[in-house]
Protein backbone atom coordinates (compact mmCIF):
# COMPACT_ATOMS: atom_id res chain seq x y z
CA UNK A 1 85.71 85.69 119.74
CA UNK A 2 86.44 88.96 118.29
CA UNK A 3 88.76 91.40 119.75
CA UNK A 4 88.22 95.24 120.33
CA UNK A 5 90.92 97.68 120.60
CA UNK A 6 90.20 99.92 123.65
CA UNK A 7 91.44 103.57 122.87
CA UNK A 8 92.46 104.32 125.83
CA UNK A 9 94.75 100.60 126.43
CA UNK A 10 96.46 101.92 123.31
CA UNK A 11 97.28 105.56 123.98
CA UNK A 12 99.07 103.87 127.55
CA UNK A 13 101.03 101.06 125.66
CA UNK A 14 103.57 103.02 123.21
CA UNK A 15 104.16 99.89 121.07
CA UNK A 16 100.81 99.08 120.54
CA UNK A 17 99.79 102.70 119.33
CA UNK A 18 102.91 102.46 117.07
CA UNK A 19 101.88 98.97 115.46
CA UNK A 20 98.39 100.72 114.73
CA UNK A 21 99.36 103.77 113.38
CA UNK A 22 102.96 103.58 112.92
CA UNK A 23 103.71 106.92 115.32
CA UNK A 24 104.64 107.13 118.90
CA UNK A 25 102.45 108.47 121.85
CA UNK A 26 104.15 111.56 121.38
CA UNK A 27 103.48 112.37 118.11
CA UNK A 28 100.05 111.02 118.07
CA UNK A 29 98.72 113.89 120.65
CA UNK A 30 100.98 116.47 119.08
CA UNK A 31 99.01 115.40 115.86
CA UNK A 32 95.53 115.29 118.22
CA UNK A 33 94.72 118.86 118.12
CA UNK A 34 94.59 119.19 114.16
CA UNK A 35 92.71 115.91 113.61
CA UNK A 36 90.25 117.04 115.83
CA UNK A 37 89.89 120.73 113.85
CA UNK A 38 89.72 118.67 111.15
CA UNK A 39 86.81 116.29 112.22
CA UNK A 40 85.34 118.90 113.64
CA UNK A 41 85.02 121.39 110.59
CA UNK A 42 84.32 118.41 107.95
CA UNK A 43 81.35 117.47 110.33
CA UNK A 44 79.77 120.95 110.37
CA UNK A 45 80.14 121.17 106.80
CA UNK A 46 78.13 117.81 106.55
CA UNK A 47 75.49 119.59 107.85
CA UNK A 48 74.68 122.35 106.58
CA UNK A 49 74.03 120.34 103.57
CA UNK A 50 71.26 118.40 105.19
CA UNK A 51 67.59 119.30 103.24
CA UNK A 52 65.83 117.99 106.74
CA UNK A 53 67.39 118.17 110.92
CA UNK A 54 69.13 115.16 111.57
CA UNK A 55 66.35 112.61 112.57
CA UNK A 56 63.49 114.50 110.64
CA UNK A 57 61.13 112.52 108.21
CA UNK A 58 59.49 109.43 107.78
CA UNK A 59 60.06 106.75 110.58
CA UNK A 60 60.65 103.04 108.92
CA UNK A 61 58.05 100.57 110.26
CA UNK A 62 59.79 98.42 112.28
């Protein structure tokens, strides 16, 4: 059976946020706020290279 990490079981448990990415709960939402500008800005820049709106052209028979 395989296993899924829930996010939110590991932000609550401090040593199993720190086996996964090696910081503690502290310094993972200090770090938060600039990941997510981060994200954020490399997502919109995704898009604006887009030739059609996400979803647009031919639909794959099925």
């Amino acid at each position: 059976m395989k296993q899924v990490i829930n996010i939110n079981r590991a932000l609550k448990s401090e040593r199993l946020l720190k086996a996964l990415t090696g910081v503690s709960v502290a310094e993972f939402n200090t770090l938060l706020p600039s990941f997510d500008a981060a994200v954020t800005k490399s997502k919109r820049e995704q898009k604006t290279n887009r030739k059609r709106a996400e979803g647009g052209g031919r639909k794959t028979p099925c």
